[in-house]
N, C-alpha and C. Protein backbone atom coordinates (compact mmCIF):
# COMPACT_ATOMS: atom_id res chain seq x y z
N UNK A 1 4.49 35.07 -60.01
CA UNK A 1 4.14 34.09 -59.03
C UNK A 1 2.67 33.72 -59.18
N UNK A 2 2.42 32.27 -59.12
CA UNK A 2 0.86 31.93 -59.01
C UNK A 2 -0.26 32.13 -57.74
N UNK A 3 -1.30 31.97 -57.75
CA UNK A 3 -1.60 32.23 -56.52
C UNK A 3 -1.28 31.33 -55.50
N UNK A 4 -1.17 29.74 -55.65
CA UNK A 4 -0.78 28.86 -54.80
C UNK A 4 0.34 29.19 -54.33
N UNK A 5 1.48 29.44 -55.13
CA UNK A 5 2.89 29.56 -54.55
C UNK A 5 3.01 31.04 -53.56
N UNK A 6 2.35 31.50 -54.01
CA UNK A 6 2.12 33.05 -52.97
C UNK A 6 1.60 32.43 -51.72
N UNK A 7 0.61 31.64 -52.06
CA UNK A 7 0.06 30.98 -50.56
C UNK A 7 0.94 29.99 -49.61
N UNK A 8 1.95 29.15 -49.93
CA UNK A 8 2.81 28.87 -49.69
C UNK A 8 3.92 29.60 -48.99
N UNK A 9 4.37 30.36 -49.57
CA UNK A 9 5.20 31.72 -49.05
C UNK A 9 4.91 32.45 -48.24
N UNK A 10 3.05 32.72 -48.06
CA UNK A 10 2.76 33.48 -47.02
C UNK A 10 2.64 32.50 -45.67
N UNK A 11 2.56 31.41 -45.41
CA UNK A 11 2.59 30.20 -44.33
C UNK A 11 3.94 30.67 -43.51
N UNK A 12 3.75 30.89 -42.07
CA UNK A 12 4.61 31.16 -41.20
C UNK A 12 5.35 29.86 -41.10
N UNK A 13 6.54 29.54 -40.55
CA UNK A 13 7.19 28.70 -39.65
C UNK A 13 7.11 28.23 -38.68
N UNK A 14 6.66 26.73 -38.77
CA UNK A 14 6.43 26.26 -36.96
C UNK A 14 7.45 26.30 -36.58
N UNK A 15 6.93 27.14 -35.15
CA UNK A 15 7.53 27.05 -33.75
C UNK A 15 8.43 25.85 -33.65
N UNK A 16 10.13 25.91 -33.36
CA UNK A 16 10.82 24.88 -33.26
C UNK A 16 11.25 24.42 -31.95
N UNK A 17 10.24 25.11 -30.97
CA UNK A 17 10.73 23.98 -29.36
C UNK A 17 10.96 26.03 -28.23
N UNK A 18 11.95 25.42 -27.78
CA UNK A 18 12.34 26.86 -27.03
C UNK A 18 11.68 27.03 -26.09
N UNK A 19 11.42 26.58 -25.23
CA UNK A 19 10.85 26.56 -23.31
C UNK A 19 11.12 25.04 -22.85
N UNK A 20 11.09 25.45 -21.91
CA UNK A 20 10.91 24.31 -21.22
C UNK A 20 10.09 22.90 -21.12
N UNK A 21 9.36 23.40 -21.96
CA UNK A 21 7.73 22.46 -22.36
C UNK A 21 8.09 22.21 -23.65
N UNK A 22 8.88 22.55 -24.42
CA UNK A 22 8.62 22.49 -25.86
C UNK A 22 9.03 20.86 -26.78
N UNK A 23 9.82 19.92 -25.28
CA UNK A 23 10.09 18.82 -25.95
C UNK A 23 8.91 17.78 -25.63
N UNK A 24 8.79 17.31 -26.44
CA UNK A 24 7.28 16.31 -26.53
C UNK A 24 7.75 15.42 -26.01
N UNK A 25 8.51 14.83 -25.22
CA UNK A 25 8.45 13.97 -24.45
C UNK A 25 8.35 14.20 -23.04
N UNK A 26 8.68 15.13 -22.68
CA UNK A 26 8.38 15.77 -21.30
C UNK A 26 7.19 15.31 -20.34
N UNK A 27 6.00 15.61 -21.46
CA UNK A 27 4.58 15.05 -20.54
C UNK A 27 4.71 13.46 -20.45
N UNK A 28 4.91 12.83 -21.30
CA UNK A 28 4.70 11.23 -21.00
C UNK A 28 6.09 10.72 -19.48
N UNK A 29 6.77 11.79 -19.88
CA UNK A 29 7.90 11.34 -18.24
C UNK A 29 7.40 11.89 -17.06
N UNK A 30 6.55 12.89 -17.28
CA UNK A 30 6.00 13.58 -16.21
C UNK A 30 4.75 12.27 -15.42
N UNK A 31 4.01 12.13 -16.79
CA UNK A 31 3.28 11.08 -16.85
C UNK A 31 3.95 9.66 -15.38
N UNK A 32 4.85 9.29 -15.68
CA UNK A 32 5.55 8.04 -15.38
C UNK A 32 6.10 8.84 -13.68
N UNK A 33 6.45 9.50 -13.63
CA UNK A 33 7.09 10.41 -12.62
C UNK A 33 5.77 10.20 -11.81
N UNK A 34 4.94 10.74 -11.87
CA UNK A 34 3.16 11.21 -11.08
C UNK A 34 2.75 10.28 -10.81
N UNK A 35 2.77 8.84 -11.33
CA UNK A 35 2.28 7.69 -11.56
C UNK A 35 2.92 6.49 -10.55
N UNK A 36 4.30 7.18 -10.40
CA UNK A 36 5.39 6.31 -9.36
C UNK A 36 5.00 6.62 -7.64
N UNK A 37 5.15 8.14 -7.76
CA UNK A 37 4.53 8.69 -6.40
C UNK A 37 3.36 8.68 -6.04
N UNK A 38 2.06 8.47 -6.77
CA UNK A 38 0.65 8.25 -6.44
C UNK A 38 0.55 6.99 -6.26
N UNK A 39 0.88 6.24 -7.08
CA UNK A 39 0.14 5.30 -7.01
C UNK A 39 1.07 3.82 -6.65
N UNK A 40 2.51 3.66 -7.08
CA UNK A 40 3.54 2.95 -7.09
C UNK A 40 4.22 2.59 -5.12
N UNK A 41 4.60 4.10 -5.61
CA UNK A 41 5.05 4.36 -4.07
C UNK A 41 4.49 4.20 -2.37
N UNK A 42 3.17 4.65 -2.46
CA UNK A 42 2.73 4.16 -1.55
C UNK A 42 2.11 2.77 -1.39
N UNK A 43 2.00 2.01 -2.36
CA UNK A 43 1.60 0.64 -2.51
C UNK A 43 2.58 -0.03 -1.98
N UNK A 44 4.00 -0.23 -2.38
CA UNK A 44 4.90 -0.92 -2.26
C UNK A 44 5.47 -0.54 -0.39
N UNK A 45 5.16 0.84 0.21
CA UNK A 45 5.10 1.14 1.29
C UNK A 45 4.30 0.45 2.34
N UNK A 46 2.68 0.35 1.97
CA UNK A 46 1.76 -0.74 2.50
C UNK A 46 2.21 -1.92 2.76
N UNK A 47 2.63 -2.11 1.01
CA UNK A 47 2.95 -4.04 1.53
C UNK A 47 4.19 -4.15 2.28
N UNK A 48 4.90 -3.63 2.04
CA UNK A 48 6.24 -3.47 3.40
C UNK A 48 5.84 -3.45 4.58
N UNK A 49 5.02 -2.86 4.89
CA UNK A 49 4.36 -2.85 6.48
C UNK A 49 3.93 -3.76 6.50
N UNK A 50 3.05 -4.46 5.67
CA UNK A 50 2.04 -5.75 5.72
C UNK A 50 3.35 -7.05 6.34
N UNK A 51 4.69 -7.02 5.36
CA UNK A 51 4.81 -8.04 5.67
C UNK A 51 5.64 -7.77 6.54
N UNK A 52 6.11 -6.93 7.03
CA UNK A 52 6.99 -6.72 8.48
C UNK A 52 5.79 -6.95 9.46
N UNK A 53 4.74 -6.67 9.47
CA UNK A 53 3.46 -7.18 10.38
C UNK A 53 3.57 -8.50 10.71
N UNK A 54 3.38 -9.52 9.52
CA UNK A 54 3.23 -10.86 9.45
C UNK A 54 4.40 -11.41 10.08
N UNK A 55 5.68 -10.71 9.80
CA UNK A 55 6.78 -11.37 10.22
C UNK A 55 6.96 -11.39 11.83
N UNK A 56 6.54 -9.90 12.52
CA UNK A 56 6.84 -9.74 13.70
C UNK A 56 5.69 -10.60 14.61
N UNK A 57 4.63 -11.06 14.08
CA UNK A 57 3.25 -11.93 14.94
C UNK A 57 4.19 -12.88 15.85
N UNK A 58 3.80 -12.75 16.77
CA UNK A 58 4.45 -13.64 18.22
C UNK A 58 3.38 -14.03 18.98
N UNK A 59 3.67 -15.15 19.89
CA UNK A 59 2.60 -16.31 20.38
C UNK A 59 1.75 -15.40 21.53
N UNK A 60 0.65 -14.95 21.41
CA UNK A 60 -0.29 -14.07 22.69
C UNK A 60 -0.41 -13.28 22.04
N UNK A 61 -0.31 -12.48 20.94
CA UNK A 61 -1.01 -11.44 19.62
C UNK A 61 -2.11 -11.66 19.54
N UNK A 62 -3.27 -10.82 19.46
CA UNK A 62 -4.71 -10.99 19.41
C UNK A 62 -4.23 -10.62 17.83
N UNK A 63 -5.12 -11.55 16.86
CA UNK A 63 -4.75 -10.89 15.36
C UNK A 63 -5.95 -11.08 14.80
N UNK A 64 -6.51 -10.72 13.34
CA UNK A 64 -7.73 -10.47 12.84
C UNK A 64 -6.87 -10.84 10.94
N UNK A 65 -7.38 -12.24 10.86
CA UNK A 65 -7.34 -12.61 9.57
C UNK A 65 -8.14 -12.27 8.34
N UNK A 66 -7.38 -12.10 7.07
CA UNK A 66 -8.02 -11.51 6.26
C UNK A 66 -9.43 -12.33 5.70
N UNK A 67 -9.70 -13.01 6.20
CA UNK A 67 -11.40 -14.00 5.84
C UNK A 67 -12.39 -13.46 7.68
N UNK A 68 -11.79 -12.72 8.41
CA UNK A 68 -12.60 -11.79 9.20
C UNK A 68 -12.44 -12.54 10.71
N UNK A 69 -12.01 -13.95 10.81
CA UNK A 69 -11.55 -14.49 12.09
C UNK A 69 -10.56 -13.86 12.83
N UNK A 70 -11.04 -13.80 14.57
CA UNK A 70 -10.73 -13.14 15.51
C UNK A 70 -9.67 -14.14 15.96
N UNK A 71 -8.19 -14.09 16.63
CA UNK A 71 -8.10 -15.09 17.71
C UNK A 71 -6.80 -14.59 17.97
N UNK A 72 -6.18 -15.31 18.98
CA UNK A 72 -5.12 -15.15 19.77
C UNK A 72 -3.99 -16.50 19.03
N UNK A 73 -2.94 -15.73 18.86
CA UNK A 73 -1.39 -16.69 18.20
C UNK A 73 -1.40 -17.61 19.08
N UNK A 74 -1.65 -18.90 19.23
CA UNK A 74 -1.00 -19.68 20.26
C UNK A 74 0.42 -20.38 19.88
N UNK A 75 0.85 -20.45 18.68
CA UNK A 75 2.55 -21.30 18.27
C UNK A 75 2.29 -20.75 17.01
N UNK A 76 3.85 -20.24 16.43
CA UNK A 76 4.18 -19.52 15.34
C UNK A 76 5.31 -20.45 14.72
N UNK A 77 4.90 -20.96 13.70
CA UNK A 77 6.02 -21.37 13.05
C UNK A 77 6.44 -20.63 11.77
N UNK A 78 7.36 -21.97 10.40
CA UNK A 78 8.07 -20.28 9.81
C UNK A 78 7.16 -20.27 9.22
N UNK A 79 6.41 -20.98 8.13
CA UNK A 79 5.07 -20.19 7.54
C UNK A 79 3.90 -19.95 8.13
N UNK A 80 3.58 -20.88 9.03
CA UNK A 80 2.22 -20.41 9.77
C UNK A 80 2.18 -20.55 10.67
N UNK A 81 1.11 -19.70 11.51
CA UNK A 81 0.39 -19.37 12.76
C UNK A 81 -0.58 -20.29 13.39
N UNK A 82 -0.78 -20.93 14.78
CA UNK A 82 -1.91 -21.52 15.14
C UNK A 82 -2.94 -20.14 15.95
N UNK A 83 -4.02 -20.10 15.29
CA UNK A 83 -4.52 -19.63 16.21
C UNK A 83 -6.13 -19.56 16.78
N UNK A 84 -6.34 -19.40 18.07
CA UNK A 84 -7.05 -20.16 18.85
C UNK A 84 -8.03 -18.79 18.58
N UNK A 85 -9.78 -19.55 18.40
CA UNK A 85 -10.18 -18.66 17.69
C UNK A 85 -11.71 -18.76 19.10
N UNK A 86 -11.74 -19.91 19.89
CA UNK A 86 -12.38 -20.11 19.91
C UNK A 86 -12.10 -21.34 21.75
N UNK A 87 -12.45 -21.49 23.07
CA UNK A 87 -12.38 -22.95 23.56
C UNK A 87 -12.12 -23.91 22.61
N UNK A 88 -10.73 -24.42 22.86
CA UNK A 88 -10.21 -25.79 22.70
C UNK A 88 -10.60 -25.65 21.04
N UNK A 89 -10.73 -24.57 20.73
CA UNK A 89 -10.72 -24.41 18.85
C UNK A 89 -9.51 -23.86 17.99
N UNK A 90 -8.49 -24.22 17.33
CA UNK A 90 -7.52 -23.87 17.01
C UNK A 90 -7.56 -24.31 15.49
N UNK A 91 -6.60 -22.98 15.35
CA UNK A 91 -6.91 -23.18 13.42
C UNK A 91 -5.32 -22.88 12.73
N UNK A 92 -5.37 -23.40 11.80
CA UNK A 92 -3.99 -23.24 11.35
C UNK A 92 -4.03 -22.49 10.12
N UNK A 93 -3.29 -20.97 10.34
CA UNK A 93 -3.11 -19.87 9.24
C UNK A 93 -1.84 -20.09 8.41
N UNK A 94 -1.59 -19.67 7.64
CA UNK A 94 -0.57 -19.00 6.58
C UNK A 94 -0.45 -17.41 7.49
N UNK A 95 1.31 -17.37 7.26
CA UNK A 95 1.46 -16.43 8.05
C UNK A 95 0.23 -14.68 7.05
N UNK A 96 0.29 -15.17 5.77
CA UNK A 96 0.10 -14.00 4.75
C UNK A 96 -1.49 -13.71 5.22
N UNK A 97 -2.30 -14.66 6.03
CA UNK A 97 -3.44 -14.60 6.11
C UNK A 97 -4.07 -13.53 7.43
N UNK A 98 -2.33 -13.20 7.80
CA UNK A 98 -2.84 -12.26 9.14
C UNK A 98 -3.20 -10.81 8.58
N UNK A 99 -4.33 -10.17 8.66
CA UNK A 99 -4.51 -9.03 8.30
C UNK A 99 -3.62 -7.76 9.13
N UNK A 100 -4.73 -7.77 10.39
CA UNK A 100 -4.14 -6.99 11.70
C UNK A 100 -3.53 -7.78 13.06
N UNK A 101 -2.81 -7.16 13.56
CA UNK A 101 -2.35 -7.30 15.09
C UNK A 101 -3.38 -6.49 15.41
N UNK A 102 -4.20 -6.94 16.69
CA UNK A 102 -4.70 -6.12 17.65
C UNK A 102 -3.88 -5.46 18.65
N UNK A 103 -4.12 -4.24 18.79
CA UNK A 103 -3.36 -3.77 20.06
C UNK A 103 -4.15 -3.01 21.01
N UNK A 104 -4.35 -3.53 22.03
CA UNK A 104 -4.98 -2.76 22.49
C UNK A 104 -4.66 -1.53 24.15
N UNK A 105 -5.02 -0.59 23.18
CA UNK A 105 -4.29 0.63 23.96
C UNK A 105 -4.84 1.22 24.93
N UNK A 106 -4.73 1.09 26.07
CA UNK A 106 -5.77 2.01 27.31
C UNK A 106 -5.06 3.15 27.80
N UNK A 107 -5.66 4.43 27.64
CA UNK A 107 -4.52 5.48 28.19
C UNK A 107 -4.51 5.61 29.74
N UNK A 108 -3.15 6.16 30.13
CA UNK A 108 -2.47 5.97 31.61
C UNK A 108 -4.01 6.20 32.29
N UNK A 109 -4.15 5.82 33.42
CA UNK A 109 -4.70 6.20 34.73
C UNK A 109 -6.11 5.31 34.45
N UNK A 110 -6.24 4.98 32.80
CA UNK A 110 -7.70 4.13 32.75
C UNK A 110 -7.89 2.72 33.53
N UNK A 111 -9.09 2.19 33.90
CA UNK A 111 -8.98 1.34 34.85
C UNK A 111 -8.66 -0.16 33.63
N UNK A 112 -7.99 -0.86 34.15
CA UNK A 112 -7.49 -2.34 32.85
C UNK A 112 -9.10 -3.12 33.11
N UNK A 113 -8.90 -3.80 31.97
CA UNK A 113 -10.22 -4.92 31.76
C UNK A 113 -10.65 -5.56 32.99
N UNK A 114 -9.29 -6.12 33.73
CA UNK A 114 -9.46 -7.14 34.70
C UNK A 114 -9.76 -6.04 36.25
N UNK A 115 -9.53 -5.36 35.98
CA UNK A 115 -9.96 -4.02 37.80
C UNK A 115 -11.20 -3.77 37.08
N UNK A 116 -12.16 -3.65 35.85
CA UNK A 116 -13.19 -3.00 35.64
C UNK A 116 -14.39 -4.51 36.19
N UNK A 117 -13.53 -5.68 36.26
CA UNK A 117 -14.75 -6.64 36.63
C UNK A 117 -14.54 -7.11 38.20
């Protein structure tokens, strides 16, 4: 035998798989898996709320549009909102332009806006 072919012969056998980890595709699905629940999943959760928000806006909603205007729904039609932002000032939204509903919450026994004046 030469010395190369001895060197050859002495070279172990790669490892052919055998755990659970051992198939190389595993990480890139894991990959896709991690990627659905971080980052996929709760996105598509948000905008679901967003537009069940937009959908449920009804006329006397204090709402807060996404360009930072304050005002109250005065007439809801099917794509957009009028709303009064301002005395005898009324503006006409896209329903998509409503950011938030205001709600405003006073807990039991607190005195309301209108008994505090």
């Amino acid at each position: 035998m030469t010395a190369l072919t001895s060197l050859f012969l002495a070279q172990e056998a790669a490892p052919t798989g055998g755990g659970p980890l051992g198939n190389p595709l595993i990480f890139p699905i894991l990959m896709i898996v991690m990627m659905y629940f971080i980052i996929i999943r709760p996105q598509r959760k948000k905008q679901k709320e967003q537009e069940n928000l937009q959908k449920s806006a009804t006329t006397g909603d204090r709402v807060i549009t996404i360009g930072g205007a304050h005002g109250v729904i005065t007439s809801v039609r099917e794509k957009t909102v009028m709303v009064r932002i301002a005395d005898n000032v009324k503006v006409e939204f896209d329903k998509s332009a409503i950011a938030t509903v205001v709600r405003e919450t006073t807990p039991p026994g607190a005195p309301t806006s209108d008994a505090a004046k």
